[in-house]
Protein backbone atom coordinates (compact mmCIF):
# COMPACT_ATOMS: atom_id res chain seq x y z
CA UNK A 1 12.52 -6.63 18.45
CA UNK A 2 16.08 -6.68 17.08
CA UNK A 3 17.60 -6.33 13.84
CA UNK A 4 20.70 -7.18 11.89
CA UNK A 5 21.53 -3.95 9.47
CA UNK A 6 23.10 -5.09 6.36
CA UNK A 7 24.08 -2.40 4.55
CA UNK A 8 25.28 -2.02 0.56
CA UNK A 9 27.15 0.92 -1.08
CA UNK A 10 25.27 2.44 -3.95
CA UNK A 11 26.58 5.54 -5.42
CA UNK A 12 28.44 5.88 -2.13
CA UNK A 13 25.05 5.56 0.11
CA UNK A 14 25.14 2.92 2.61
CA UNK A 15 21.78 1.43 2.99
CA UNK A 16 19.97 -1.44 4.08
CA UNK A 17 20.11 -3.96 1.75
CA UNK A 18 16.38 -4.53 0.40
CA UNK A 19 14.38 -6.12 -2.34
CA UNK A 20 11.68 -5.07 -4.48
CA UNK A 21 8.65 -7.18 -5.97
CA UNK A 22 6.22 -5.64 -8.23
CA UNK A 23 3.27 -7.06 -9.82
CA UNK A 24 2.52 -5.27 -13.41
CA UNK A 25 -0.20 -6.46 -15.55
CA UNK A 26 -1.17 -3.73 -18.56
CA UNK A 27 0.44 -1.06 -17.45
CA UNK A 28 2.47 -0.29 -20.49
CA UNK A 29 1.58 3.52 -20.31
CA UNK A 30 3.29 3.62 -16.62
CA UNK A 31 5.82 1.20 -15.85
CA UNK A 32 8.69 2.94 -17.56
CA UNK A 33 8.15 5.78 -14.95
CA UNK A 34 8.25 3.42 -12.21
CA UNK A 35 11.40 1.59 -13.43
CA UNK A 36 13.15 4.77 -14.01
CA UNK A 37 12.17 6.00 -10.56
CA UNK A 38 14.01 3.08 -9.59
CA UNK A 39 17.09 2.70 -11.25
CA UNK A 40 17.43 6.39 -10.44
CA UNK A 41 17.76 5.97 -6.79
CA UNK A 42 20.44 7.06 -4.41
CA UNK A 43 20.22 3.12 -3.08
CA UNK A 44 19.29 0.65 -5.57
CA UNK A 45 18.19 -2.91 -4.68
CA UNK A 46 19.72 -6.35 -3.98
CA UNK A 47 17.32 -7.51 -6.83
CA UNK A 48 13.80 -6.36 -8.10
CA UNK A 49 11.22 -8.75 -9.68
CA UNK A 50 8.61 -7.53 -11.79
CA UNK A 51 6.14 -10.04 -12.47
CA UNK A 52 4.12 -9.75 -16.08
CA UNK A 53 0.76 -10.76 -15.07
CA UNK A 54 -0.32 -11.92 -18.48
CA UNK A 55 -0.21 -8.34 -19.66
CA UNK A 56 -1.80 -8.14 -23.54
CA UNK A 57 -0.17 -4.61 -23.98
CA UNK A 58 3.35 -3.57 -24.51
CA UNK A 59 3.95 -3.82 -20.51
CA UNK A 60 6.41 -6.91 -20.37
CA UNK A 61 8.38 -5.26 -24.05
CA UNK A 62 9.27 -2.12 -21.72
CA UNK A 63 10.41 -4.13 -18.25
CA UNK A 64 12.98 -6.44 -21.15
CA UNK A 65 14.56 -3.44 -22.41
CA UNK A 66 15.71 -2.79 -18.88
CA UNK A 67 16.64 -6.35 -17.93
CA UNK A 68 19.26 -5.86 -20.60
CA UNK A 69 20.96 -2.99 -18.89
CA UNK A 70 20.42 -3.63 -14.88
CA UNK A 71 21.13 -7.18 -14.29
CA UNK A 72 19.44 -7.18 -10.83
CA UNK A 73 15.84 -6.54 -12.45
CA UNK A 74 14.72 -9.40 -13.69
CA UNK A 75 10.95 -10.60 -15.20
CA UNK A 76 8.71 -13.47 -14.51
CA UNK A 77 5.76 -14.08 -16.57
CA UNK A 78 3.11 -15.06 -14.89
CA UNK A 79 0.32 -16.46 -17.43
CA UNK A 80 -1.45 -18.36 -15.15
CA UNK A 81 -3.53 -14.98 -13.38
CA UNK A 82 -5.28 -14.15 -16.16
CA UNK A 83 -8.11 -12.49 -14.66
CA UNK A 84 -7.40 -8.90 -12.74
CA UNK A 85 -8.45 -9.12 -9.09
CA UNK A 86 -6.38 -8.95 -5.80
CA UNK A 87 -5.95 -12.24 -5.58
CA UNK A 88 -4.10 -12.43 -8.60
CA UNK A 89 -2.42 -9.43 -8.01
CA UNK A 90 -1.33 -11.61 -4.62
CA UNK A 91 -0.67 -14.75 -6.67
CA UNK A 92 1.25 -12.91 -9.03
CA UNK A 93 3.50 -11.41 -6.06
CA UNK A 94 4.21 -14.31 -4.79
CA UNK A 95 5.73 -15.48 -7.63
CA UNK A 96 7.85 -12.93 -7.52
CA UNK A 97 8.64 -13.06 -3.42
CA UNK A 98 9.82 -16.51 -4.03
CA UNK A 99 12.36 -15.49 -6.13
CA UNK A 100 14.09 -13.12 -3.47
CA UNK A 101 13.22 -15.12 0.18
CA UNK A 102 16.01 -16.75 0.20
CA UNK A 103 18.07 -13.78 -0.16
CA UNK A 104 20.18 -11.82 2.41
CA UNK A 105 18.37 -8.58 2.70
CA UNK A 106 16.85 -6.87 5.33
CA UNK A 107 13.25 -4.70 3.96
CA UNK A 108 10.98 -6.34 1.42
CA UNK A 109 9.48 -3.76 -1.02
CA UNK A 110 6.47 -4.16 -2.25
CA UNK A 111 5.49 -1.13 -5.07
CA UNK A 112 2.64 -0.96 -7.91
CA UNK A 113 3.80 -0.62 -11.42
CA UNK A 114 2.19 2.74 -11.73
CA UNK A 115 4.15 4.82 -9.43
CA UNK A 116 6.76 7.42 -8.93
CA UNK A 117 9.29 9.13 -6.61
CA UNK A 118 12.06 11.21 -5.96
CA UNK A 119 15.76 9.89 -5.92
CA UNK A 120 16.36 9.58 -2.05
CA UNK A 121 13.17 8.21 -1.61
CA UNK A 122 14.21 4.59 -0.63
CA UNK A 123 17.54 5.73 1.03
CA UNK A 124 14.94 8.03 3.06
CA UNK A 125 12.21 5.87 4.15
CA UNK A 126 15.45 2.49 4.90
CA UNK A 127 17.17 5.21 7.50
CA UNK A 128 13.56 5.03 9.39
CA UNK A 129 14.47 1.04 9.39
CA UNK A 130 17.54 1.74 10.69
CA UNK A 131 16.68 4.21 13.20
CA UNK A 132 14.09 2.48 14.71
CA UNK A 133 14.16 -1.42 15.22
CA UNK A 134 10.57 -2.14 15.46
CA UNK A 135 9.74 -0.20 12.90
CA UNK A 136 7.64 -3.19 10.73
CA UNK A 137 6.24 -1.39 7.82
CA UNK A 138 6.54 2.28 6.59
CA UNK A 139 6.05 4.18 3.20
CA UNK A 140 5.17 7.58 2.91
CA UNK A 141 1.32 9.53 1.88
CA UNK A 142 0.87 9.71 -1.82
CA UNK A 143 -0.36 12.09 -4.60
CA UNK A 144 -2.57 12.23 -7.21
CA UNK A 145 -4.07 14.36 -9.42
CA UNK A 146 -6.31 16.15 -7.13
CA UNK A 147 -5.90 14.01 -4.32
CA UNK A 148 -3.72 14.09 -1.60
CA UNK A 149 -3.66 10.59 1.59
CA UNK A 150 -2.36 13.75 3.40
CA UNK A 151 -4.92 15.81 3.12
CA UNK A 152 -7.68 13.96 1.86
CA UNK A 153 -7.66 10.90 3.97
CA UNK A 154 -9.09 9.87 7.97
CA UNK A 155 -6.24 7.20 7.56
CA UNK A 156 -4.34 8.62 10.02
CA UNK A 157 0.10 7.96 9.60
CA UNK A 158 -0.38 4.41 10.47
CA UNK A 159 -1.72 3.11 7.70
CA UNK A 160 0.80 2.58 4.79
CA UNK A 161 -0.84 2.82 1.37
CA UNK A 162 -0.39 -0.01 -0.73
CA UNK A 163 1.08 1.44 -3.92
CA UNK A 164 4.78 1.67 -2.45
CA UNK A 165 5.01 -0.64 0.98
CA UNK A 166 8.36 -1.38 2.89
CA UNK A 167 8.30 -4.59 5.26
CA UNK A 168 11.06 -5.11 7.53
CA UNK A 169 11.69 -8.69 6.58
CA UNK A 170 10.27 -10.93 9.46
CA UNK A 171 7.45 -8.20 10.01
CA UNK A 172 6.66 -9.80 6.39
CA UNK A 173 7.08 -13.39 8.10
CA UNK A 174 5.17 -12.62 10.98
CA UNK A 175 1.75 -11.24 9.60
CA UNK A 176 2.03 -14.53 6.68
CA UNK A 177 2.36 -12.48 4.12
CA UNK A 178 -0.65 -10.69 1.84
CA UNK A 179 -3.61 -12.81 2.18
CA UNK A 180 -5.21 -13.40 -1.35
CA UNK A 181 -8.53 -12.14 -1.05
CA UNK A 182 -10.05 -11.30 -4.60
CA UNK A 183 -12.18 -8.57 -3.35
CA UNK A 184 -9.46 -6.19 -2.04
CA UNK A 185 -7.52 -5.12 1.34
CA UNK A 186 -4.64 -7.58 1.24
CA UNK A 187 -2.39 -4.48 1.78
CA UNK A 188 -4.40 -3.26 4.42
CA UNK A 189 -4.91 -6.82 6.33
CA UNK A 190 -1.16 -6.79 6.20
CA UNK A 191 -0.12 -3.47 8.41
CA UNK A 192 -2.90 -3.68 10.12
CA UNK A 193 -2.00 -7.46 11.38
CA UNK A 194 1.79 -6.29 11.84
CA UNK A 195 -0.01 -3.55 14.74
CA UNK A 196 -2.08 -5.97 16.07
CA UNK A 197 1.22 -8.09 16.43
CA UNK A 198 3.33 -5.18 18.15
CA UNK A 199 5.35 -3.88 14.96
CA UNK A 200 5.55 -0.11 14.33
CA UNK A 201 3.84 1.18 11.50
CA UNK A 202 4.35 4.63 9.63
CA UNK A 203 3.57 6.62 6.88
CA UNK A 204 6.05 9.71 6.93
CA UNK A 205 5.00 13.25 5.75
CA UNK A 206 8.27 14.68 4.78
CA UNK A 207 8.01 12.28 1.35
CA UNK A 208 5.64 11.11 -1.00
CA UNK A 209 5.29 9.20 -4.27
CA UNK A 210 3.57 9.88 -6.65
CA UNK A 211 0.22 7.34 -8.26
CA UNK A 212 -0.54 7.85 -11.34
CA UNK A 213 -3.76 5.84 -12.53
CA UNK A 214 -6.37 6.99 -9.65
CA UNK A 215 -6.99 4.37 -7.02
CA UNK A 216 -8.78 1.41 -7.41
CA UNK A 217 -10.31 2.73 -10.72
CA UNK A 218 -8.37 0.39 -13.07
CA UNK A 219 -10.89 -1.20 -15.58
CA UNK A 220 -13.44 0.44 -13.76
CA UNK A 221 -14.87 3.87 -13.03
CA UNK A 222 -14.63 6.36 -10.13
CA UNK A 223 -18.51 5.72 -8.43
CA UNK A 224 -18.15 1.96 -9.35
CA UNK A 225 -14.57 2.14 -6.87
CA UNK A 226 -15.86 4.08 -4.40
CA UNK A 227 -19.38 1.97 -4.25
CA UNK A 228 -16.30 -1.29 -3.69
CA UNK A 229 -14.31 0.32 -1.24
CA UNK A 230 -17.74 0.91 0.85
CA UNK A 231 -18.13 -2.75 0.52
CA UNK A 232 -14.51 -3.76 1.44
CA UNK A 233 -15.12 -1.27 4.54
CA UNK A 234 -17.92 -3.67 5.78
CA UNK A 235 -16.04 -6.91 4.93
CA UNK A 236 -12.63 -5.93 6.61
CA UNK A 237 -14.88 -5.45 10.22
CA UNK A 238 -15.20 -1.32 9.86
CA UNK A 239 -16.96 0.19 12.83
CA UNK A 240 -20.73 1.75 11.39
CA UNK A 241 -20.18 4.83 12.88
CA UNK A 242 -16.54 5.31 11.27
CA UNK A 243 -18.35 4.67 8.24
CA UNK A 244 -20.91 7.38 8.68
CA UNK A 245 -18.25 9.72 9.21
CA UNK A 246 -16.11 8.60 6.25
CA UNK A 247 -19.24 8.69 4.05
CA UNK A 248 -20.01 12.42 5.24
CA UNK A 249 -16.96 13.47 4.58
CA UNK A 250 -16.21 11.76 1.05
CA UNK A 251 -19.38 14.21 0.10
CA UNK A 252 -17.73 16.88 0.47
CA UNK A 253 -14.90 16.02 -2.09
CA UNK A 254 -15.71 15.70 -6.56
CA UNK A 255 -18.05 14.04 -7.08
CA UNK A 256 -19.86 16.23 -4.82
CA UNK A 257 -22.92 14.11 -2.45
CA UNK A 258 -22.48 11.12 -4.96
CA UNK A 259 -19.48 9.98 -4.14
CA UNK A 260 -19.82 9.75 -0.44
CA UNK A 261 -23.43 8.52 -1.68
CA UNK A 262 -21.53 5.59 -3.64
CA UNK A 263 -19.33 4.68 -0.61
CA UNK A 264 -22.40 4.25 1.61
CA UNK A 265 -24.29 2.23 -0.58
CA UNK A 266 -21.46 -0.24 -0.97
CA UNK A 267 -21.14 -0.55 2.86
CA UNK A 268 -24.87 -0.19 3.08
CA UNK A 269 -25.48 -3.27 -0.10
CA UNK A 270 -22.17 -5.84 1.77
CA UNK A 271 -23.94 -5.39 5.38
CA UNK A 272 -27.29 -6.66 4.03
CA UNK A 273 -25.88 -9.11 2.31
CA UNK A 274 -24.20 -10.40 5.23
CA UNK A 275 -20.69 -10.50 3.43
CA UNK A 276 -18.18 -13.03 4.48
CA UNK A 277 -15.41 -11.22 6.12
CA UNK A 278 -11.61 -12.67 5.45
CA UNK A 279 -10.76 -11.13 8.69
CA UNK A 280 -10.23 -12.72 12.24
CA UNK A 281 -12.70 -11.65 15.01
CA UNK A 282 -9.88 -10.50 16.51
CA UNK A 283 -8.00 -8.40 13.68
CA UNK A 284 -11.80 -6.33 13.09
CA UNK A 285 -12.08 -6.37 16.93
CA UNK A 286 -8.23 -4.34 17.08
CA UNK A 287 -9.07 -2.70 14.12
CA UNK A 288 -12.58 -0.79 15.47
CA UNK A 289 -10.47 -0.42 18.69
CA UNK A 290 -8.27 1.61 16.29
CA UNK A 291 -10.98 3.45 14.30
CA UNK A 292 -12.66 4.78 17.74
CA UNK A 293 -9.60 6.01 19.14
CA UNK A 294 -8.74 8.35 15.75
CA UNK A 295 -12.68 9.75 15.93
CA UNK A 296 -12.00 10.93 19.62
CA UNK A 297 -9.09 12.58 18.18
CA UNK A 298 -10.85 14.18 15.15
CA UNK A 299 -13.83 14.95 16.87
CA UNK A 300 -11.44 16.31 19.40
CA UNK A 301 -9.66 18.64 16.66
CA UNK A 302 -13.19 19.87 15.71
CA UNK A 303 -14.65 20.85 18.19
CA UNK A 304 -11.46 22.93 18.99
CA UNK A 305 -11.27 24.49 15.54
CA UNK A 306 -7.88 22.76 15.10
CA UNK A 307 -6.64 21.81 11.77
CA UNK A 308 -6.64 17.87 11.81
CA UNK A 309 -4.37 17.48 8.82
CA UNK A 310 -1.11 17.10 10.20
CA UNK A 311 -2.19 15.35 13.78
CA UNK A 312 -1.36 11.78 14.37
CA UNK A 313 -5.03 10.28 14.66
CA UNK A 314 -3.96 7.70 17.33
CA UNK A 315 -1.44 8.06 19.94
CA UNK A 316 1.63 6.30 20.38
């Protein structure tokens, strides 16, 4: 797969030239973080939308005092999604996507409105897109309070978490973008169709960002999230047995038993129910490929009395 390097001189870094898009909708007590996480960087971006998905606190207030200062943010309001679900957190970003398309840039950035990072974190992960042309999509693990994707997660340094995503751009073109499904995984369905389709994907180790509202518990609470992601486990074609193991071992993290409890009713609940999955045979066929490949390796790492936290869970 080739690819043409633009590069642009910020703050005498030469970088790929990128865009941002970011979705926001009432996260007033966050997005001044994120913005200043931006502006702040070693590379800054061609442009960066932020899209004000009918926000009712003072979310779109902060993004206009920066619009003032950094022509090359600029807001879109995006009434219309009223109701918070991932489909209009995918409506809502495509708003914003086609306001940079037609731009000359290389990597398409797609980060959550609740986030944070050091300076040379975008300079850091665009070298990787430089370094490597079929790199498709890379980020880095994340933090929160308590919680490490490093530690804490059987993801494995394929999977790119969703809060702070960079697409090479016709990676982004290839997998069709993020699919709007309102009960979750668009992020997901996205890296994990760029593998299917031959691109790279990476999250690196040597960086991290930083979430600050505890995933997927917006407007809802910790059991209720974990009891969804079970579901969304079943509907994006997760292999039973994966889930067993993922279940076992979310017990052993706070909540203690009922958390892992939670996750397994949600899978348990979506597989009697008979779900309809918004995946292709095929994608859930790669992607159980994929999970049974990083349980040989765990198991693997287990049995040996080898630390599994650093490994990569499926070979190259």
């Amino acid at each position: 797969m080739s690819v043409i390097v633009e590069t642009n001189t910020n703050n005498g870094h030469r970088c790929i030239t990128f865009v941002i898009v970011t979705p926001a909708r009432n996260e007033a007590a966050f997005i001044q973080g994120t913005i200043e996480s931006v502006i702040g960087q070693t590379c800054l971006p061609l442009k960066w939308v932020i899209v004000d998905d009918g926000s009712t606190d003072s979310t779109l207030e902060i993004i206009k005092r920066f619009t003032k200062e950094y022509p090359w943010i600029e807001v879109v309001q995006a009434s219309a999604f009223r109701e918070r679900s991932f489909a209009a957190k995918v409506g809502a970003f495509n708003l914003g996507y086609e306001r940079v398309k037609q731009l000359n840039y290389e990597v398409l950035v797609n980060i959550d409105a609740d986030v944070s990072f050091e300076a040379d974190y975008c300079e850091f992960i665009l070298n990787k897109f430089k370094d490597d042309a079929d790199l498709g999509v890379a980020g880095t693990i994340f933090q929160e309070d308590g919680y490490s994707s490093d530690r804490n997660s059987f993801e494995g340094q394929r999977h790119v978490p969703g809060g702070c995503q960079f697409f090479r751009k016709q990676c982004f073109e290839d997998v069709g973008g993020f699919i709007a499904n309102p009960a979750g995984g668009v992020d997901w369905i996205a890296v994990t169709t760029a593998r299917m389709l031959g691109w790279k994907t990476k999250s690196f180790r040597e960086k991290s960002f930083f979430h600050h509202r505890r995933l997927g518990t917006a407007e809802r609470s910790l059991l209720s999230s974990l009891y969804s992601y079970g579901s969304k486990d079943y509907y994006l074609g997760g292999h039973p047995l994966w889930e067993v193991c993922r279940v076992a071992h979310r017990m052993t993290q706070r909540p203690y038993l009922v958390g892992g409890l939670a996750l397994g009713l949600g899978y348990g609940a979506a597989t009697i129910r008979r779900v309809k999955r918004p995946v292709s045979r095929e994608l859930m066929v790669f992607h159980r490929k994929e999970q049974m490949l990083k349980l040989r390796v765990i198991l693997k790492h287990i049995l040996t009395r080898k630390s599994i936290d650093s490994f990569e869970l499926l070979p190259e």
